[in-house]
N, C-alpha and C. Protein backbone atom coordinates (compact mmCIF):
# COMPACT_ATOMS: atom_id res chain seq x y z
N UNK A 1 0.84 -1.17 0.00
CA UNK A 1 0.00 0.00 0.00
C UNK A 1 0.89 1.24 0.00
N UNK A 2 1.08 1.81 -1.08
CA UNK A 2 1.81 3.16 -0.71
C UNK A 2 1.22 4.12 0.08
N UNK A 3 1.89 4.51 0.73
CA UNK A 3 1.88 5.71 1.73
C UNK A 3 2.18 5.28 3.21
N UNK A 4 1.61 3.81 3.03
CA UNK A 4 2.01 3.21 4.13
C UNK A 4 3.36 3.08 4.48
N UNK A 5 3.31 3.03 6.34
CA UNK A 5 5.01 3.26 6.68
C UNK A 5 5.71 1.69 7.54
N UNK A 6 7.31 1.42 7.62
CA UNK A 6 7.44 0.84 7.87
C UNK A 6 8.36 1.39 9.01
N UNK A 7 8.46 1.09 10.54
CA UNK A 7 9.29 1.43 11.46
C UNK A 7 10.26 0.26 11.96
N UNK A 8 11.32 0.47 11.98
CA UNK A 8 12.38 -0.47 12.91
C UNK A 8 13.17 -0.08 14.16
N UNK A 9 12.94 -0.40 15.30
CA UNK A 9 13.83 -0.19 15.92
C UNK A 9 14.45 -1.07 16.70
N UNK A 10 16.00 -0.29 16.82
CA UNK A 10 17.22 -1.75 16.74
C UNK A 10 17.23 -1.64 18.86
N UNK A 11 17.66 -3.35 18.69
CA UNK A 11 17.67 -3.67 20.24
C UNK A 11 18.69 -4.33 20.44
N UNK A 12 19.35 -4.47 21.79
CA UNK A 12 20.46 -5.77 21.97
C UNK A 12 20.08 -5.78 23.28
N UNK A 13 20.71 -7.58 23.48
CA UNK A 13 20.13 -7.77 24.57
C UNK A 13 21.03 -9.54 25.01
N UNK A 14 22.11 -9.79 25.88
CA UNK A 14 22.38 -11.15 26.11
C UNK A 14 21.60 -11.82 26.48
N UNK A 15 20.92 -11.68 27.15
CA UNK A 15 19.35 -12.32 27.40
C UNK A 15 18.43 -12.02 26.19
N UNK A 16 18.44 -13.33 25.23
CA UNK A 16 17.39 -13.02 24.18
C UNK A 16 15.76 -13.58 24.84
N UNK A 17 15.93 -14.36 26.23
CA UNK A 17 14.88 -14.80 26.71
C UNK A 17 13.92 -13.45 27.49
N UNK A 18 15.22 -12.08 28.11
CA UNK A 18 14.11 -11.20 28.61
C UNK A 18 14.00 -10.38 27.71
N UNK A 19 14.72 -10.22 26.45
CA UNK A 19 14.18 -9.13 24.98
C UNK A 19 12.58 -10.19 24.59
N UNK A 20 12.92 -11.05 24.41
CA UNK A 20 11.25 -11.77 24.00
C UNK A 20 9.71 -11.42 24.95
N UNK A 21 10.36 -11.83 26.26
CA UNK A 21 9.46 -11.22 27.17
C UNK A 21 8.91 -9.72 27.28
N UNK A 22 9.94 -9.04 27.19
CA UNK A 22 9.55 -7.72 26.99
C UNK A 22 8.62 -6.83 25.82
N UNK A 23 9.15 -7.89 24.37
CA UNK A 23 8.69 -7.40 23.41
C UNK A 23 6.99 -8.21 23.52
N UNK A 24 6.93 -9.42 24.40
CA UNK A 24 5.27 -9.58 24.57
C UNK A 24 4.82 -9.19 25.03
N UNK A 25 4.76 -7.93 26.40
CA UNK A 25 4.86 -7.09 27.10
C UNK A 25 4.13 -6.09 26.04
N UNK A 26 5.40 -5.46 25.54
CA UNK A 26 5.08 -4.38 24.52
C UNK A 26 3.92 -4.74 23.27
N UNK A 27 4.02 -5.91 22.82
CA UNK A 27 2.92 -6.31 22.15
C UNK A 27 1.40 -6.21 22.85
N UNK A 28 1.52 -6.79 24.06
CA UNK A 28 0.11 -6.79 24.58
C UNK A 28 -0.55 -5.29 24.30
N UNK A 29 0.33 -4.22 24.69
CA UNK A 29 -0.02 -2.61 25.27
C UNK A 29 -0.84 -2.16 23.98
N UNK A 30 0.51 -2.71 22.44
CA UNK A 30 -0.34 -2.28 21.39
C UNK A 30 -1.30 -2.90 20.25
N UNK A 31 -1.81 -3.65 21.08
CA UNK A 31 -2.94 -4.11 20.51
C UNK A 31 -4.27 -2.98 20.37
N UNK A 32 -4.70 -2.57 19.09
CA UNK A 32 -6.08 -1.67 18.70
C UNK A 32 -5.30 -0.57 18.68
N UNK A 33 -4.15 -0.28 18.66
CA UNK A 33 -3.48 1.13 18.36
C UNK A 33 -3.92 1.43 16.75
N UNK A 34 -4.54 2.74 16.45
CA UNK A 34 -5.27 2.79 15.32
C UNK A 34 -3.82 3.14 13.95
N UNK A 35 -4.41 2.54 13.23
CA UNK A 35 -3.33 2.65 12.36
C UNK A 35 -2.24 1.78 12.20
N UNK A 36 -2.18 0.85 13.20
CA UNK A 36 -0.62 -0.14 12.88
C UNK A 36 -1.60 -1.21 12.49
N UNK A 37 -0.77 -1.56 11.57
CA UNK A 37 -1.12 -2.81 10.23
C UNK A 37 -0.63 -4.32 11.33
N UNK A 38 0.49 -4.19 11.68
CA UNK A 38 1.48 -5.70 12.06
C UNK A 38 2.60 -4.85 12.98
N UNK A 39 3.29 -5.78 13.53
CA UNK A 39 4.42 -5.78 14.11
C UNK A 39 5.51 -7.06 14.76
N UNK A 40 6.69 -7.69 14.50
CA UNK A 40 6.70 -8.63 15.00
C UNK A 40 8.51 -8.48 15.50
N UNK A 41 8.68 -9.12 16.29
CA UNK A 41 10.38 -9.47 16.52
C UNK A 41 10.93 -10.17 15.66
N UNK A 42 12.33 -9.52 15.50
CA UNK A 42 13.53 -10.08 14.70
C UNK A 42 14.62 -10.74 15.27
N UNK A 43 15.10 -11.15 15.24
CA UNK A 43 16.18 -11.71 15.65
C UNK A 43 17.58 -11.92 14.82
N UNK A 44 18.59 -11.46 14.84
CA UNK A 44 19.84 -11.52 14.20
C UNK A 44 20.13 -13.10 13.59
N UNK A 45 20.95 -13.51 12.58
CA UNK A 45 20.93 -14.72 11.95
C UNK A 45 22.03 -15.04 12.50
N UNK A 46 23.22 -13.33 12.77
CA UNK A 46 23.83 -13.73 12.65
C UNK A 46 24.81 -13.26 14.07
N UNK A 47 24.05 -12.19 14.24
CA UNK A 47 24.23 -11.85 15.95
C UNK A 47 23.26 -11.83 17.19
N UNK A 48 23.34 -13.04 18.01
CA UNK A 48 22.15 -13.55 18.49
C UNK A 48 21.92 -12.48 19.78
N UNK A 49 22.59 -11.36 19.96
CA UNK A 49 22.43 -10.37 20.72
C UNK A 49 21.29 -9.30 20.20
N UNK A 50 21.39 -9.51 18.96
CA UNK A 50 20.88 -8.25 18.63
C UNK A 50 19.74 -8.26 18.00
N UNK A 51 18.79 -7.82 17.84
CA UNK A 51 17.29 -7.61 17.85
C UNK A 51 16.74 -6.26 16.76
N UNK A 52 15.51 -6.69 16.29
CA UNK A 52 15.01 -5.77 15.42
C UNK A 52 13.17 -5.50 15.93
N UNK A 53 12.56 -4.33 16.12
CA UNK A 53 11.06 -4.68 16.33
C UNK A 53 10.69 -4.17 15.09
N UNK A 54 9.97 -4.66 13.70
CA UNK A 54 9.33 -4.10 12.41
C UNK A 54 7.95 -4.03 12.79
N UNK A 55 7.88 -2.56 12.48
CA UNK A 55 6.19 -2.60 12.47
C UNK A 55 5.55 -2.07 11.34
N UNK A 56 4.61 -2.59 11.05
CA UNK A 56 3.45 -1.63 9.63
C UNK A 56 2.57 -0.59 10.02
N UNK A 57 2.25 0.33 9.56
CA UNK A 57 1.47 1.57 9.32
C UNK A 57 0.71 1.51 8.44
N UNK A 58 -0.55 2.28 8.52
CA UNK A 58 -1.51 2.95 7.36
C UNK A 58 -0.59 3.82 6.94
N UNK A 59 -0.24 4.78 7.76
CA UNK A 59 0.58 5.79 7.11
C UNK A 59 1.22 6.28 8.20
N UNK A 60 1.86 7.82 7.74
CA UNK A 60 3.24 8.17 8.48
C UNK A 60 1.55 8.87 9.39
N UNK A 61 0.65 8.86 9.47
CA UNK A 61 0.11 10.33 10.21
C UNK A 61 -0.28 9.09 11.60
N UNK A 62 -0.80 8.12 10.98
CA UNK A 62 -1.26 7.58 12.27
C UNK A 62 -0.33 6.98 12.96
N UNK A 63 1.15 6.32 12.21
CA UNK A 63 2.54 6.35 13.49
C UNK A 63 3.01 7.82 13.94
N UNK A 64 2.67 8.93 13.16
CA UNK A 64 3.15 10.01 14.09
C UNK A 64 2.69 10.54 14.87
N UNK A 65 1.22 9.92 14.84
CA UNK A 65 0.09 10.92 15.80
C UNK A 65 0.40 9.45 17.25
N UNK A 66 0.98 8.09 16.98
CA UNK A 66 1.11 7.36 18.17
C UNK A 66 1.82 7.34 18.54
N UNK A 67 3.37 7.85 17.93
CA UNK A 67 4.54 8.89 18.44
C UNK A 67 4.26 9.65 19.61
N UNK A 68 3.67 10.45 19.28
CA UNK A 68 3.57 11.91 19.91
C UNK A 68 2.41 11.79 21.10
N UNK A 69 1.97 10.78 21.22
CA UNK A 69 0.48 10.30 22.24
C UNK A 69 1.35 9.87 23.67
N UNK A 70 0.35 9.90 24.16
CA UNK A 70 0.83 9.46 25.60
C UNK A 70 1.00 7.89 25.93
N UNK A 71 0.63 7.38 25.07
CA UNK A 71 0.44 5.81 24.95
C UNK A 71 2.14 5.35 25.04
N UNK A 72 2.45 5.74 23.75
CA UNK A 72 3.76 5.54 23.29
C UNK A 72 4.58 5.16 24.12
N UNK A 73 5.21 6.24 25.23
CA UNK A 73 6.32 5.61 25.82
C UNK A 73 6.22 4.60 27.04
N UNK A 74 4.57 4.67 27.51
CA UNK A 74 3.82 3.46 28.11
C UNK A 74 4.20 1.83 27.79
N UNK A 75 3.63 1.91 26.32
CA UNK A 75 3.79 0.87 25.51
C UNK A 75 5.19 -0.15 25.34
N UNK A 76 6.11 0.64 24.97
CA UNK A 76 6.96 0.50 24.98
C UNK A 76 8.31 0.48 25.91
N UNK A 77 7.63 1.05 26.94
CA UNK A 77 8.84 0.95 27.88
C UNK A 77 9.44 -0.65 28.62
N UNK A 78 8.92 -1.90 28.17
CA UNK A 78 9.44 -3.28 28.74
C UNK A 78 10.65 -3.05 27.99
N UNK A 79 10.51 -2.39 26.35
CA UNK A 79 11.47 -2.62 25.66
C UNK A 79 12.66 -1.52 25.40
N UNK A 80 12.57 -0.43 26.27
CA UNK A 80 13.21 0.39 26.05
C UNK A 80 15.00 0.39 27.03
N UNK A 81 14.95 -0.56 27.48
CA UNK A 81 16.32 -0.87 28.70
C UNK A 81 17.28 -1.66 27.36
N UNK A 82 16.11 -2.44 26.18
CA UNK A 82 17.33 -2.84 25.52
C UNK A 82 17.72 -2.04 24.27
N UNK A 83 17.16 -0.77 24.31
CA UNK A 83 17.96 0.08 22.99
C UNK A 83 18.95 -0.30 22.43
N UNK A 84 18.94 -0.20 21.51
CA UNK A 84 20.94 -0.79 20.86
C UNK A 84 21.51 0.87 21.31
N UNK A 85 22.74 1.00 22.25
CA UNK A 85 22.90 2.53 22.62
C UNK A 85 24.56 2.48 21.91
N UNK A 86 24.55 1.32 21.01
CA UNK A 86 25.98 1.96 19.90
C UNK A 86 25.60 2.38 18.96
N UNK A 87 24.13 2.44 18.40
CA UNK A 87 23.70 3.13 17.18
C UNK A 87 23.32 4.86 18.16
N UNK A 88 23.78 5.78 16.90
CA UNK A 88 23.25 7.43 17.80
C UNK A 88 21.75 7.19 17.57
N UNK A 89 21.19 6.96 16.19
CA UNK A 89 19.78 6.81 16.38
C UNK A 89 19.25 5.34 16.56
N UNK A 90 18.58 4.71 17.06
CA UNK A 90 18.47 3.09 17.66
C UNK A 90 17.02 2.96 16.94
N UNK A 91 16.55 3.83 15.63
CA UNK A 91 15.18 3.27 14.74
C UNK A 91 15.37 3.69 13.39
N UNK A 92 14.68 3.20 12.54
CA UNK A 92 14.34 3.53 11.23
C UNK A 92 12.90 4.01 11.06
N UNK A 93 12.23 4.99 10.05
CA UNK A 93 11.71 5.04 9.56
C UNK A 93 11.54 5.25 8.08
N UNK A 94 10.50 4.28 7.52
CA UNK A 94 10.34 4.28 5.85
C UNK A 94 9.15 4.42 4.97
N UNK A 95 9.13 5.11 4.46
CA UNK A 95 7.84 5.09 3.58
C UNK A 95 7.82 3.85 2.86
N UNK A 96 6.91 3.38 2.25
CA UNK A 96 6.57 2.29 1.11
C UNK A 96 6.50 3.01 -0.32
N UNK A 97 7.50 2.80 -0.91
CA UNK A 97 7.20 2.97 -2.09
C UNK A 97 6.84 2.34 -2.92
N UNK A 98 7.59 1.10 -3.22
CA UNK A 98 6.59 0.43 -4.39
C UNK A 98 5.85 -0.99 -3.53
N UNK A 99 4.72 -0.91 -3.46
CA UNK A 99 4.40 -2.04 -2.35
C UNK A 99 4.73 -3.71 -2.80
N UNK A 100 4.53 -3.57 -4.38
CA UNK A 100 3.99 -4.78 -5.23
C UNK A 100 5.63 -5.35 -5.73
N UNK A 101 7.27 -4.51 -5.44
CA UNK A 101 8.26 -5.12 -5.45
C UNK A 101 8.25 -4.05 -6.95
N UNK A 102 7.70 -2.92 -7.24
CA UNK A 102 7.60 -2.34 -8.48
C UNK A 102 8.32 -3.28 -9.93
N UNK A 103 7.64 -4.56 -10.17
CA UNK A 103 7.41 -4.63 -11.44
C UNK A 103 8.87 -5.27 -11.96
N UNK A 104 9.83 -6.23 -10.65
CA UNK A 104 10.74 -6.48 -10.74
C UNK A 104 10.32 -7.77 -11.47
């Protein structure tokens, strides 16, 4: 769906058993948050420390309006002790541009 957004933000954690816990934690909170499509945990293939949370959007207005809400740092705080704090910024954000893999 273009316009729709995709968010990542990066985690580490030697305990991949309390990053899991936490991120079900954080899952429970955002359940019916208006506007997120999906969200699920990543896990490194190849560094078992390190962690990814991807989530889907309708669009950038309804992740920015759950940004900026009071919910937000609620939600998320099981998972916020494992920030990755060697990246300066520890997320991504992306628009969708071609949804369909544009015609590769």
């Amino acid at each position: 769906m273009i316009g729709s957004v995709r968010v990542f933000v990066y985690y580490r954690g030697t305990d991949g058993d309390a990053v899991r816990a936490a991120y079900r934690e954080a899952s429970a909170a955002l359940r019916g948050v208006p506007g997120l499509i999906s969200h699920e945990l990543l896990e490194s293939a190849q560094d078992p420390t390190a962690f990814v949370v991807a989530s889907s959007w309708t669009d950038f207005e309804a992740f920015g309006a759950w940004e900026r809400g009071n919910d937000h740092r609620a939600a998320t705080a099981p998972l916020r002790k494992f920030r990755d704090g060697r990246l300066e910024v520890p997320f991504a954000v992306y628009r969708v541009d071609r949804p369909d893999g544009g015609g590769y």
